[in-house]
PDB file of N, CA and C in Angstrom:
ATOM      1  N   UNK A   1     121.787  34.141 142.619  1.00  0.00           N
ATOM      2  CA  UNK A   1     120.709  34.068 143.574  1.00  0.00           C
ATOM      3  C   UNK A   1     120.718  35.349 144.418  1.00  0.00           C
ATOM      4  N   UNK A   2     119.575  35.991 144.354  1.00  0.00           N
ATOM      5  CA  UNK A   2     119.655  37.161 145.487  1.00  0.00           C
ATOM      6  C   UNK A   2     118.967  36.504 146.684  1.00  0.00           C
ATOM      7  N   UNK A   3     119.297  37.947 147.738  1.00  0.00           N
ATOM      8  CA  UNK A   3     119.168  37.865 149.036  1.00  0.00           C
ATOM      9  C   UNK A   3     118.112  37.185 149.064  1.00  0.00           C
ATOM     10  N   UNK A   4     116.817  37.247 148.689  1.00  0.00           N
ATOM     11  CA  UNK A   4     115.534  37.271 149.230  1.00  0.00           C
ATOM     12  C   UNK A   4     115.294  35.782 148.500  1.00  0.00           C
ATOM     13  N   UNK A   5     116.050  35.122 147.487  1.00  0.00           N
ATOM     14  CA  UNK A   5     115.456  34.129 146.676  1.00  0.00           C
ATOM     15  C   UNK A   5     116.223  32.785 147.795  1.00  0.00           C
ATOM     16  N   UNK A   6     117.221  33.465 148.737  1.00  0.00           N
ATOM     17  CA  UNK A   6     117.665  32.398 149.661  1.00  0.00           C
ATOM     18  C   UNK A   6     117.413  32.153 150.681  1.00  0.00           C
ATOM     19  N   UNK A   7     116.650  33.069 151.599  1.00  0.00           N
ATOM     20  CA  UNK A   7     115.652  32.859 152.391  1.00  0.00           C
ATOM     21  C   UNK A   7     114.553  31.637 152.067  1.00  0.00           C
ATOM     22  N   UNK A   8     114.733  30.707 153.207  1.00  0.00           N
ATOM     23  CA  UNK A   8     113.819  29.617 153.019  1.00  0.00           C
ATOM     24  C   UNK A   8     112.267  30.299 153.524  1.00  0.00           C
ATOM     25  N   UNK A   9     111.337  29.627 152.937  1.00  0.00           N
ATOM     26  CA  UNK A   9     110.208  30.562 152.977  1.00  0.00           C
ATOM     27  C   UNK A   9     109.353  28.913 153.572  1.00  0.00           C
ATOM     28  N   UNK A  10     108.771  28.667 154.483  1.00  0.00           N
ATOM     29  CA  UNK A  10     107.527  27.581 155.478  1.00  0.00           C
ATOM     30  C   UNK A  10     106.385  27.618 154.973  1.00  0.00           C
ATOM     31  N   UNK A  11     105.818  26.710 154.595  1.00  0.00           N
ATOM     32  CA  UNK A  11     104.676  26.853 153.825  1.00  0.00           C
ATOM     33  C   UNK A  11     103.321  27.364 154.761  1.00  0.00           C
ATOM     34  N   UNK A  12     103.886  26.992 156.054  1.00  0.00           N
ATOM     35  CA  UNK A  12     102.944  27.836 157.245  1.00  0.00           C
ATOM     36  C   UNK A  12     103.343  29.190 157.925  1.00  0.00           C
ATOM     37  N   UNK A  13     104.832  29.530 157.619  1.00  0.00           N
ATOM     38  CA  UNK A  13     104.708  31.008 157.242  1.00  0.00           C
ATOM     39  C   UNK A  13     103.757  32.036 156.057  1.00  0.00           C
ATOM     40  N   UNK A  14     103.745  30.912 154.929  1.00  0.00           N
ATOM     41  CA  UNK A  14     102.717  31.240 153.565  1.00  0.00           C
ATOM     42  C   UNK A  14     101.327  31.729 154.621  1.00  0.00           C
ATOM     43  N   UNK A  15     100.454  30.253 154.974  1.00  0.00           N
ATOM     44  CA  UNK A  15      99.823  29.988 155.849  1.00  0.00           C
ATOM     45  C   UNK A  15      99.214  31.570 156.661  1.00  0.00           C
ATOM     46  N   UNK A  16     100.241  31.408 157.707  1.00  0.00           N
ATOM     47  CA  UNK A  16      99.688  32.695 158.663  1.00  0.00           C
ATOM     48  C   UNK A  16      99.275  34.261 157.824  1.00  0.00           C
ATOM     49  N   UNK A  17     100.246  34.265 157.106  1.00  0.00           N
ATOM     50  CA  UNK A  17     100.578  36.016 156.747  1.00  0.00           C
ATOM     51  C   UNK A  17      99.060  35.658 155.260  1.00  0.00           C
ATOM     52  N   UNK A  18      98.471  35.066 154.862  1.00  0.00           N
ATOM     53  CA  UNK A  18      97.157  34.798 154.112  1.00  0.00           C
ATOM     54  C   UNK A  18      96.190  34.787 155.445  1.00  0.00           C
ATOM     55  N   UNK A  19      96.099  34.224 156.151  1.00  0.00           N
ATOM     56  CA  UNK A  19      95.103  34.242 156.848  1.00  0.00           C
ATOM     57  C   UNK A  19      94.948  35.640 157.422  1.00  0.00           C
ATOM     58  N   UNK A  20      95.953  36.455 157.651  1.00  0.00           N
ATOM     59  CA  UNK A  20      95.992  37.728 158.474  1.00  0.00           C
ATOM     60  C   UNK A  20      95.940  39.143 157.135  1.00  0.00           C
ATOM     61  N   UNK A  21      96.072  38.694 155.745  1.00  0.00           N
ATOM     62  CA  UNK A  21      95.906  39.837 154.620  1.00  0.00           C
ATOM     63  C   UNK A  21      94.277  39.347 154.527  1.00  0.00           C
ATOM     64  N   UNK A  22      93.784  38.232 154.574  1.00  0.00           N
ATOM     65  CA  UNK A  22      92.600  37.866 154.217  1.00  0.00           C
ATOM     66  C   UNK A  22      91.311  38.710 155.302  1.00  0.00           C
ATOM     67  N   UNK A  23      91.501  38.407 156.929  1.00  0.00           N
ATOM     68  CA  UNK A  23      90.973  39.076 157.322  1.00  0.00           C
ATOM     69  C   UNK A  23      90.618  40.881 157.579  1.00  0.00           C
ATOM     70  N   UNK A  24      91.474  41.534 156.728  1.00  0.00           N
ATOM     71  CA  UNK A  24      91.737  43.020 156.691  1.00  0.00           C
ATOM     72  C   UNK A  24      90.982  43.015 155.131  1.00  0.00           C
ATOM     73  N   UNK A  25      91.188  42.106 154.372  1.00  0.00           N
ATOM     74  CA  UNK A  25      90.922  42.486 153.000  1.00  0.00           C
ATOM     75  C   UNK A  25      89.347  43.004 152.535  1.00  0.00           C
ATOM     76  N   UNK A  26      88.724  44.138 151.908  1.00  0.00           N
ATOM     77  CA  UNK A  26      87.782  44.532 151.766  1.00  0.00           C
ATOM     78  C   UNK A  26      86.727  43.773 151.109  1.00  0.00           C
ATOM     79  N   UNK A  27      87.323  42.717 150.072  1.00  0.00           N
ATOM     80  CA  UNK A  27      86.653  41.637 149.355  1.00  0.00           C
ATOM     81  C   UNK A  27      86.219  40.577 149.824  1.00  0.00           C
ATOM     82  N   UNK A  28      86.867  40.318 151.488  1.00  0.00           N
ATOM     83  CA  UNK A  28      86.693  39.334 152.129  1.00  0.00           C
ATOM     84  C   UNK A  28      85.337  39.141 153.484  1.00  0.00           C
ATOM     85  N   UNK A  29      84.475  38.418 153.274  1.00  0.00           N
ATOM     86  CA  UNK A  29      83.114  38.619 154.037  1.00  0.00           C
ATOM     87  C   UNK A  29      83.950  37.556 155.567  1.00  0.00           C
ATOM     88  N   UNK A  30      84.515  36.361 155.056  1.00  0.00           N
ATOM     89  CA  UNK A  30      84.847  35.585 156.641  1.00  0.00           C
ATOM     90  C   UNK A  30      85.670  34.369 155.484  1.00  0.00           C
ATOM     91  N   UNK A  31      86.787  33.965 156.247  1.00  0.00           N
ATOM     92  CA  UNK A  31      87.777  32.883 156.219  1.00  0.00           C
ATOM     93  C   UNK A  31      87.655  32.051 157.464  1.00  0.00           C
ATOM     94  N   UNK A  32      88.305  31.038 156.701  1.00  0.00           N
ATOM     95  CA  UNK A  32      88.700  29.811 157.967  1.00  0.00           C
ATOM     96  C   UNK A  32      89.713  29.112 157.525  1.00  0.00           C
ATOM     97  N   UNK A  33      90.579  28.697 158.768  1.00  0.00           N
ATOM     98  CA  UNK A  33      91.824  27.465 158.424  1.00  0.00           C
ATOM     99  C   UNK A  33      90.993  25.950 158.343  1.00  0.00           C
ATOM    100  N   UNK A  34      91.104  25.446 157.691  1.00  0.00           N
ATOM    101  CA  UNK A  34      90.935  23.844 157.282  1.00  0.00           C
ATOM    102  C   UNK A  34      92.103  23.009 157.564  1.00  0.00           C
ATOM    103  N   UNK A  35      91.569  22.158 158.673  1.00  0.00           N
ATOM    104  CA  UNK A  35      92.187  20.925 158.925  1.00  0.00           C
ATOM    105  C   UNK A  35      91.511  19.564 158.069  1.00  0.00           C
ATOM    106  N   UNK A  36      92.726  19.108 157.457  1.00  0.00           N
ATOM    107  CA  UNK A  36      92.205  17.333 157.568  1.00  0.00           C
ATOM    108  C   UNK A  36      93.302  16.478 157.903  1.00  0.00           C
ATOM    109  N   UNK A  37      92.335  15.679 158.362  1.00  0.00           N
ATOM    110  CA  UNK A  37      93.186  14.133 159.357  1.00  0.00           C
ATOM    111  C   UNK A  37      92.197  13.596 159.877  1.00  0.00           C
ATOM    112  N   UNK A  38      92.886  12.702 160.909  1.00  0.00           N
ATOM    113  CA  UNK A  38      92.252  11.995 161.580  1.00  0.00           C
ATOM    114  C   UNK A  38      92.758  11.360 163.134  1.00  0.00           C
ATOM    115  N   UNK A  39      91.978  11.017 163.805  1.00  0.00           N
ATOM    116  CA  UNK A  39      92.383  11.098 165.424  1.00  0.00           C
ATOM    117  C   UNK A  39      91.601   9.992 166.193  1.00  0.00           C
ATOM    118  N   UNK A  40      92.505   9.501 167.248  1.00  0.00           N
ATOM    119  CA  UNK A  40      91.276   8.687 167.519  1.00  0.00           C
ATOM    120  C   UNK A  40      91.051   9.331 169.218  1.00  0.00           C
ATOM    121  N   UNK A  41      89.619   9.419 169.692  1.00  0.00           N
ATOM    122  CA  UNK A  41      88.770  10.021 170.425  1.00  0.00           C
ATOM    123  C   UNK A  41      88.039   9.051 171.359  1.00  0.00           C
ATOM    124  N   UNK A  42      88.729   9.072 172.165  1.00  0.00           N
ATOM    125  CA  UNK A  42      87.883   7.911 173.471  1.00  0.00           C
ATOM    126  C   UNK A  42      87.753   6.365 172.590  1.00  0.00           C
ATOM    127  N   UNK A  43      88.441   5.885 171.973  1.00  0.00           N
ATOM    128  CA  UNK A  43      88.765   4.840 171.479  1.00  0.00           C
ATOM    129  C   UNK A  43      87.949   4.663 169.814  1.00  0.00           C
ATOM    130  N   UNK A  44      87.562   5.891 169.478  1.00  0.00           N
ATOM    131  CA  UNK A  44      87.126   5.951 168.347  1.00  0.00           C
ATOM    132  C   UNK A  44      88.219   6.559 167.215  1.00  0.00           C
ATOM    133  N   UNK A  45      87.654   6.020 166.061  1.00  0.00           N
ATOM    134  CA  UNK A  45      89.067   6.485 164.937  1.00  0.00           C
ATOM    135  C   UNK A  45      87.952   7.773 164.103  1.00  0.00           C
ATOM    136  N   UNK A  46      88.329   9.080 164.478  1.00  0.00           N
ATOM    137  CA  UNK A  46      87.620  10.416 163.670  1.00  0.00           C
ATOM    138  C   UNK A  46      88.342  11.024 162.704  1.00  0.00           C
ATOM    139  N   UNK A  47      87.468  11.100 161.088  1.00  0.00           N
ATOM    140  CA  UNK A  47      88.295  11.805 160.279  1.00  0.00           C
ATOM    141  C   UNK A  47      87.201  12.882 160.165  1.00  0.00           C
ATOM    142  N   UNK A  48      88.550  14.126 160.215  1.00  0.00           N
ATOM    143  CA  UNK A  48      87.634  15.659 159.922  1.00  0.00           C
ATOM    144  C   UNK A  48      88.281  15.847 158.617  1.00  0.00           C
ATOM    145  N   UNK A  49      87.565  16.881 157.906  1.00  0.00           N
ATOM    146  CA  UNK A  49      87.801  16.948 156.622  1.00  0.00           C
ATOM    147  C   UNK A  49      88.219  16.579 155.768  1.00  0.00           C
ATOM    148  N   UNK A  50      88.402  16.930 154.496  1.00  0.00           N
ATOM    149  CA  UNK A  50      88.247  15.383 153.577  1.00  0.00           C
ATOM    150  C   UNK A  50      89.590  15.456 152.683  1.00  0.00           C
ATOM    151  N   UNK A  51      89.828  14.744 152.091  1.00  0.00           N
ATOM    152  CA  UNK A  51      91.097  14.596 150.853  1.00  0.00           C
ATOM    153  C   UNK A  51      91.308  16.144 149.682  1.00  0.00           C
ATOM    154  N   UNK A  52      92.101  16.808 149.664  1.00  0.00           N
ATOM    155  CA  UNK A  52      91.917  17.555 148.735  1.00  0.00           C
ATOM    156  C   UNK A  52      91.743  19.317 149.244  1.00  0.00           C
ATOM    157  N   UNK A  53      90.818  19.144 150.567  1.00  0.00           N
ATOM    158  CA  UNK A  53      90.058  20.181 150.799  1.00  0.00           C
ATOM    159  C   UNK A  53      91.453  21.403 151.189  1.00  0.00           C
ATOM    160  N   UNK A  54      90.962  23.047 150.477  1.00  0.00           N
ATOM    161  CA  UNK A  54      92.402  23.926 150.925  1.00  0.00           C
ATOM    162  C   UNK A  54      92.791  24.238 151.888  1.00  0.00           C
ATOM    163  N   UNK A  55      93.455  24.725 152.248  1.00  0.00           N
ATOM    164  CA  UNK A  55      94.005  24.873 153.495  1.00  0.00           C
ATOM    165  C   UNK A  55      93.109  25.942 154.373  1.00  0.00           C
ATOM    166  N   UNK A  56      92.690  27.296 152.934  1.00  0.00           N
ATOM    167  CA  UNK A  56      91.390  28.160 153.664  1.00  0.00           C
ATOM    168  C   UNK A  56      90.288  28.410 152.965  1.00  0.00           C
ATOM    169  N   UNK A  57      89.138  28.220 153.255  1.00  0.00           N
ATOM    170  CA  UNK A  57      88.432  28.760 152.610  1.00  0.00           C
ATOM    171  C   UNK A  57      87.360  29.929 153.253  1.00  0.00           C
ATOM    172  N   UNK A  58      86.626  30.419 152.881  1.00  0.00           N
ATOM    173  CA  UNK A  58      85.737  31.193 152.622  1.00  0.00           C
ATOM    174  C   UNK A  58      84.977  31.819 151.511  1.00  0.00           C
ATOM    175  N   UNK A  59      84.392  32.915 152.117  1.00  0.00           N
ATOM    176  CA  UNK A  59      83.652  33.628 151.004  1.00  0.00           C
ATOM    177  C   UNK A  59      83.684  35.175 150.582  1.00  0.00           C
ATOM    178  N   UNK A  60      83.448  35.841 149.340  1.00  0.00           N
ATOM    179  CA  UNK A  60      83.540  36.814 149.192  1.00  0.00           C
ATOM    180  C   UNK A  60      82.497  38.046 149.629  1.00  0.00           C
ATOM    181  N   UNK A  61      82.484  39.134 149.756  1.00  0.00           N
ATOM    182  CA  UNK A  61      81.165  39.924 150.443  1.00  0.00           C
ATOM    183  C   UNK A  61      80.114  39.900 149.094  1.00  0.00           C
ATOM    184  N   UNK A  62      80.898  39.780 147.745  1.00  0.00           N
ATOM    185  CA  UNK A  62      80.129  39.416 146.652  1.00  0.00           C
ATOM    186  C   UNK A  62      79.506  37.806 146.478  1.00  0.00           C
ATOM    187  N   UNK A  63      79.968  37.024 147.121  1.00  0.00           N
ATOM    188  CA  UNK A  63      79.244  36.038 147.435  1.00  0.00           C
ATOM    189  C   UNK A  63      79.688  34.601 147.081  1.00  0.00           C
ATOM    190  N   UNK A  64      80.864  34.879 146.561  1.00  0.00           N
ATOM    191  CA  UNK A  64      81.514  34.173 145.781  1.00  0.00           C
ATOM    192  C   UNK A  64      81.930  32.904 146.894  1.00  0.00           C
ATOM    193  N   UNK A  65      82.221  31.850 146.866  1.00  0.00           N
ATOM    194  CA  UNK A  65      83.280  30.324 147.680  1.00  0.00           C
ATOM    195  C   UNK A  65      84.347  30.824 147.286  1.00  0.00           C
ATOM    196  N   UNK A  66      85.319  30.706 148.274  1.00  0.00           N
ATOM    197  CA  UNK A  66      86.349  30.814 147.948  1.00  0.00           C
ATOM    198  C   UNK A  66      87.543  30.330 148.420  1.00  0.00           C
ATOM    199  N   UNK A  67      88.338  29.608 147.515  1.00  0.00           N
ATOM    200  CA  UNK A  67      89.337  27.841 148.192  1.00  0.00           C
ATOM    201  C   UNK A  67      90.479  28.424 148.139  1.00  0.00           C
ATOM    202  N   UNK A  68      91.957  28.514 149.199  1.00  0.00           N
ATOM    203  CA  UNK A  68      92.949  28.985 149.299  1.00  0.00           C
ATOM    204  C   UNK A  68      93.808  27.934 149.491  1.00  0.00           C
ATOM    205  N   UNK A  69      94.722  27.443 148.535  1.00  0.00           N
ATOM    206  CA  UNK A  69      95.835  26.541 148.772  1.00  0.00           C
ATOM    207  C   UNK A  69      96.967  27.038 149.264  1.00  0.00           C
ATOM    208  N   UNK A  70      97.583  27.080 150.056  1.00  0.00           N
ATOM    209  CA  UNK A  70      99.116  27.699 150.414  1.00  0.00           C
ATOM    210  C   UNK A  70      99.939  26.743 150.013  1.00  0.00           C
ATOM    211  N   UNK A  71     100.797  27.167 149.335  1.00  0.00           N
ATOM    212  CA  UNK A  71     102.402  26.337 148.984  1.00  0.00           C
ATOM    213  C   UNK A  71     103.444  27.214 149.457  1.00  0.00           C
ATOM    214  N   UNK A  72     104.538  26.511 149.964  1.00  0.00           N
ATOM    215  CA  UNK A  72     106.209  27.136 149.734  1.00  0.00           C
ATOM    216  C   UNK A  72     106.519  27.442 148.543  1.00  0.00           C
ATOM    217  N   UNK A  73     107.736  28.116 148.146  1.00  0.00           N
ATOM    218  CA  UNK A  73     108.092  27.976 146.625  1.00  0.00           C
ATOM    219  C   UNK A  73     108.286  27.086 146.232  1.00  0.00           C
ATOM    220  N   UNK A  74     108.256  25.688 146.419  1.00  0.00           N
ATOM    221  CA  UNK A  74     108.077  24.487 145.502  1.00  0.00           C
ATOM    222  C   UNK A  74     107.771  23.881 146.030  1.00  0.00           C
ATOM    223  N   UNK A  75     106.552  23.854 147.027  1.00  0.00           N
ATOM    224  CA  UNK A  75     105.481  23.042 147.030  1.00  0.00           C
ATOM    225  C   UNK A  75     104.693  22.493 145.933  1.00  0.00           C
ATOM    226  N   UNK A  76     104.553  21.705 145.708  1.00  0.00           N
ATOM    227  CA  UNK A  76     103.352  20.942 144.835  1.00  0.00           C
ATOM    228  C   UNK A  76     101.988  19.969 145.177  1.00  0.00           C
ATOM    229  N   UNK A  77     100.979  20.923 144.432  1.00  0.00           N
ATOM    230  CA  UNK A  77      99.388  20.133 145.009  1.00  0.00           C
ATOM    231  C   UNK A  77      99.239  18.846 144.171  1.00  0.00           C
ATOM    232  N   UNK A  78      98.920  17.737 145.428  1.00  0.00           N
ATOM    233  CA  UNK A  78      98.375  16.916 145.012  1.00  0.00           C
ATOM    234  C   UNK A  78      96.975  16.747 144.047  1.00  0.00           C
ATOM    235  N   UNK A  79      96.966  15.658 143.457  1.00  0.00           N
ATOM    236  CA  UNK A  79      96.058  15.472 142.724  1.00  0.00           C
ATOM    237  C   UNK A  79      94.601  15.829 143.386  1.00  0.00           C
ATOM    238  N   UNK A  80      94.145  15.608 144.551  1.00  0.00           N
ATOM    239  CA  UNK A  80      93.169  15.666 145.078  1.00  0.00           C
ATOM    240  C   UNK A  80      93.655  17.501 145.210  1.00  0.00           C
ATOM    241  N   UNK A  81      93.511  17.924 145.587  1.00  0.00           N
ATOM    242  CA  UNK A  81      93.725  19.502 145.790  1.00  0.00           C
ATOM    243  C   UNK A  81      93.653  20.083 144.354  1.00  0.00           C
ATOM    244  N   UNK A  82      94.267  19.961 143.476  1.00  0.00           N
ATOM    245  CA  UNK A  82      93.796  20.539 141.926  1.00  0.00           C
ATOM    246  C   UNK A  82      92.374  19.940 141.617  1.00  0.00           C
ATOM    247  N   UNK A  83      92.248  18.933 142.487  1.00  0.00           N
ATOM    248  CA  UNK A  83      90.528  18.933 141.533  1.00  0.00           C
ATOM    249  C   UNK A  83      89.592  19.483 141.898  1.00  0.00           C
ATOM    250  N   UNK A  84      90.024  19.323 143.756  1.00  0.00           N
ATOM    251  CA  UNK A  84      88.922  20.356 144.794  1.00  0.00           C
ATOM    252  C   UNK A  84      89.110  21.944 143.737  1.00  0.00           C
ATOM    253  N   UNK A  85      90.177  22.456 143.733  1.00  0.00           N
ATOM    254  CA  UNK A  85      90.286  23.922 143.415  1.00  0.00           C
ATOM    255  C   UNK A  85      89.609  23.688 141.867  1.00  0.00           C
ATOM    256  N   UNK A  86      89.627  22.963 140.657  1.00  0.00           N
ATOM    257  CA  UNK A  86      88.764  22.875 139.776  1.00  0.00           C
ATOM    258  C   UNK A  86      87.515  22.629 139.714  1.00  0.00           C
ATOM    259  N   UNK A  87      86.993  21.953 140.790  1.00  0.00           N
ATOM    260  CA  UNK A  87      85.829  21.906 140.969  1.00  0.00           C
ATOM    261  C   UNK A  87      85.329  23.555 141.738  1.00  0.00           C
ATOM    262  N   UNK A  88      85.380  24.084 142.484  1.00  0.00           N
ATOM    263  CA  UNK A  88      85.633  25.603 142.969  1.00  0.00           C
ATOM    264  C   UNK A  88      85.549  26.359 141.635  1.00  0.00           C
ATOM    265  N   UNK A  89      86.487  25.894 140.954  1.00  0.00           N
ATOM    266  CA  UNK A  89      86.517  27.253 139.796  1.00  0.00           C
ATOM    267  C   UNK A  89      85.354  27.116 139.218  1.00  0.00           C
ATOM    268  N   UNK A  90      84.930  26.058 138.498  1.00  0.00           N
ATOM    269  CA  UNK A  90      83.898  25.618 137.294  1.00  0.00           C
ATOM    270  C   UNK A  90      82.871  25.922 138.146  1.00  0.00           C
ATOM    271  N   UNK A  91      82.579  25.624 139.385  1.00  0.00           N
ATOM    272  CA  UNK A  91      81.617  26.306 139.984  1.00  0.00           C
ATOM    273  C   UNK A  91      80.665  27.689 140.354  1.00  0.00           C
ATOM    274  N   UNK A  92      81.914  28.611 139.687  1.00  0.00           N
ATOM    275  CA  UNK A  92      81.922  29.714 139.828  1.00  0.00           C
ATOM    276  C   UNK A  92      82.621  30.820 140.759  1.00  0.00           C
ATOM    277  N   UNK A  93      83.115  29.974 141.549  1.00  0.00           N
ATOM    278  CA  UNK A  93      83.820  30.473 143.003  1.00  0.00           C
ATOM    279  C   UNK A  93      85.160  31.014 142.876  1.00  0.00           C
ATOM    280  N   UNK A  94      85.976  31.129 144.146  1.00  0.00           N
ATOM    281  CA  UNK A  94      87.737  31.818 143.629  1.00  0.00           C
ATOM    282  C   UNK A  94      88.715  30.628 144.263  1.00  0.00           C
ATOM    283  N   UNK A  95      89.319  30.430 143.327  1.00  0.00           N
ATOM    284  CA  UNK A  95      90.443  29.293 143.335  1.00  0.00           C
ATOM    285  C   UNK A  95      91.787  29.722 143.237  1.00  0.00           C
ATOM    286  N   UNK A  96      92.531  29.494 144.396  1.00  0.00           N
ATOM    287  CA  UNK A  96      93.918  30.087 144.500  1.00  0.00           C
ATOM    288  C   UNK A  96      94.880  29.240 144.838  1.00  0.00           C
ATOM    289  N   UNK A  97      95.918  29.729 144.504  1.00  0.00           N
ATOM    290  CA  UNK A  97      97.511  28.580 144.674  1.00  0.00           C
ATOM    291  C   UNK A  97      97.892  29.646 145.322  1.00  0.00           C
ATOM    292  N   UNK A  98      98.470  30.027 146.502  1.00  0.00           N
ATOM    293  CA  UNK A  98      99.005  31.159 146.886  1.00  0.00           C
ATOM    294  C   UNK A  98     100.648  30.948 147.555  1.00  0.00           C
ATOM    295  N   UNK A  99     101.441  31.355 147.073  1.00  0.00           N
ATOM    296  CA  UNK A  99     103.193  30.510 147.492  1.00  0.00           C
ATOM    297  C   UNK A  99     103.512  32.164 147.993  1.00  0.00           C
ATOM    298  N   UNK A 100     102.412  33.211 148.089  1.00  0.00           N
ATOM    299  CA  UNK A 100     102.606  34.618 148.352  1.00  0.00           C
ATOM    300  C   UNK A 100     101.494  35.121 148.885  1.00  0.00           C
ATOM    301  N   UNK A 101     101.495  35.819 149.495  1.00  0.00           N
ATOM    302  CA  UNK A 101     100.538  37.169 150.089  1.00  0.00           C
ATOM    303  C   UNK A 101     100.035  37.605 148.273  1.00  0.00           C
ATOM    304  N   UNK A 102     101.037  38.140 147.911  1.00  0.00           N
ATOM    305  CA  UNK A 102     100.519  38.632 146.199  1.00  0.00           C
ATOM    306  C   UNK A 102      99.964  38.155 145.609  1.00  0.00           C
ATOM    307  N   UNK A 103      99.865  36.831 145.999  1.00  0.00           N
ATOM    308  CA  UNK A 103      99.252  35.369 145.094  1.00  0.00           C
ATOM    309  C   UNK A 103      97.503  36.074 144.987  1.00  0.00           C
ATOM    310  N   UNK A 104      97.224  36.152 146.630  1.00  0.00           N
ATOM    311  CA  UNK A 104      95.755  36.640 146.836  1.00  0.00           C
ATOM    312  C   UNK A 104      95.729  38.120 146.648  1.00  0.00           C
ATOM    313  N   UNK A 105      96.501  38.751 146.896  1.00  0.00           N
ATOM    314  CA  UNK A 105      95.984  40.216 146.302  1.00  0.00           C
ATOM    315  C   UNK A 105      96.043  40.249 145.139  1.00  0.00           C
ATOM    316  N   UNK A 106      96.248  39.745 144.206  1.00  0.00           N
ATOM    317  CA  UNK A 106      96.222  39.936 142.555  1.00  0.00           C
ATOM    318  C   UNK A 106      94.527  39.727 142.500  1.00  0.00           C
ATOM    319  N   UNK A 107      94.265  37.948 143.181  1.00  0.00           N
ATOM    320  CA  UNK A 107      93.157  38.045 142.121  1.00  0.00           C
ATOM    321  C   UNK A 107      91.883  38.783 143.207  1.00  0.00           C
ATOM    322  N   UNK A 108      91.635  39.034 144.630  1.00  0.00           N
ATOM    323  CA  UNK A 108      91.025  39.936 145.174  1.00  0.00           C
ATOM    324  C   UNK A 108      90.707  41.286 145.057  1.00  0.00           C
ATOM    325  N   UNK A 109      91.988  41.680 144.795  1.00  0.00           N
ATOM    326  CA  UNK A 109      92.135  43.103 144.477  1.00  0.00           C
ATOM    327  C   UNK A 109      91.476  43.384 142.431  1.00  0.00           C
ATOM    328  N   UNK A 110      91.264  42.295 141.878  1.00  0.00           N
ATOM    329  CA  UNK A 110      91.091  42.519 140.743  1.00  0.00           C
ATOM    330  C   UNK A 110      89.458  42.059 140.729  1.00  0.00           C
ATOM    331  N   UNK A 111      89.081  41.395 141.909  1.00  0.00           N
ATOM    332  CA  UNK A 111      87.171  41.233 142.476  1.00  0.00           C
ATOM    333  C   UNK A 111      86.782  42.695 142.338  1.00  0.00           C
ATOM    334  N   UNK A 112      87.157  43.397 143.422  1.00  0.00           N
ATOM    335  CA  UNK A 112      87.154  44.596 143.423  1.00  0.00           C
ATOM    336  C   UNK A 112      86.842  45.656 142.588  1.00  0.00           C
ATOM    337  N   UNK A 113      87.553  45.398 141.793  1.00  0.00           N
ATOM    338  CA  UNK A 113      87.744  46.313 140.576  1.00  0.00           C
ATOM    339  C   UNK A 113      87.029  45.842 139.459  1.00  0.00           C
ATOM    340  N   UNK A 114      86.209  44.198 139.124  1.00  0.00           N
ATOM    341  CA  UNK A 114      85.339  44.205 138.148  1.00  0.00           C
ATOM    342  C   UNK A 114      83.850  44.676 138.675  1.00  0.00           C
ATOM    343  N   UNK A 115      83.301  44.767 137.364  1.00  0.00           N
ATOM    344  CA  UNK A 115      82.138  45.556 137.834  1.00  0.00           C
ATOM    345  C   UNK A 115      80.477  44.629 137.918  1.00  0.00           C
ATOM    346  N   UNK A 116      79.907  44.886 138.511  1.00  0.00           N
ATOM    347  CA  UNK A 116      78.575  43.710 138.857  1.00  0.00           C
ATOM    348  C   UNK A 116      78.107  43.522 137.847  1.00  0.00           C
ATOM    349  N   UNK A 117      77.332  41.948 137.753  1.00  0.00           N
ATOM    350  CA  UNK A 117      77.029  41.538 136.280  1.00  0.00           C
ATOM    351  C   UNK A 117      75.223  43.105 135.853  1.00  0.00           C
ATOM    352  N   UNK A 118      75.739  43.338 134.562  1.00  0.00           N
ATOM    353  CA  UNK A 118      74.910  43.772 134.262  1.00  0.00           C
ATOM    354  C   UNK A 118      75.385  45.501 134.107  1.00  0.00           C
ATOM    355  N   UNK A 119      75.966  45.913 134.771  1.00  0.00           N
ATOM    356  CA  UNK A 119      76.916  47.493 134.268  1.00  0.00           C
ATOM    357  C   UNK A 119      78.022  47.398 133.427  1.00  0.00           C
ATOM    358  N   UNK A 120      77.334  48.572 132.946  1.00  0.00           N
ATOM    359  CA  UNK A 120      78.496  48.720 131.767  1.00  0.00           C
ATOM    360  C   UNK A 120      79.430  49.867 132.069  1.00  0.00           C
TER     361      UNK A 120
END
């Protein structure tokens, strides 16, 4: 085991350091953190967002939806969360598992670099 593979890594350390490459990133038009739960409010029971939904989403300046799951290194998505992010993909949009900062620069940085429909 090396140094770096024993460092425990917070899945809301994942969390912050995505939300803060996301807003600098050139591919990126606007993000948001997603909460779901529920609360109760002057004697009312409120659920905000729904089963499944990623932790961030937004959109691309190309126009794209785009769903951000954060995991630890062995975190695992529930069933509802792989279908939200499959439904995202088949949609056309960008669907990510990110347990890294690299997670999202791979496939952003590779937005970037394809070319608009219709150039060759």
């Amino acid at each position: 085991m090396t140094r770096w593979q024993s460092i425990k890594v917070r899945e809301a350390d994942v969390l912050k350091a995505v939300l803060r490459f996301l807003h600098i990133h050139p591919a990126v038009a606007w993000c948001e953190r997603m909460n779901v739960g529920a609360q109760e409010i002057n004697g009312r029971y409120v659920k905000f967002g729904f089963a499944g939904c990623s932790d961030i989403i937004g959109q691309t300046k190309a126009g794209l939806f785009m769903a951000i799951e954060c995991k630890g290194p062995r975190g695992k998505l529930t069933t509802y969360q792989m279908i939200f992010l499959k439904r995202v993909e088949r949609a056309g949009g960008v669907a990510i598992v990110a347990r890294d900062v690299r997670d999202v620069a791979q496939v952003l940085d590779g937005l970037l670099r394809r070319k608009p429909d219709g150039v060759k």
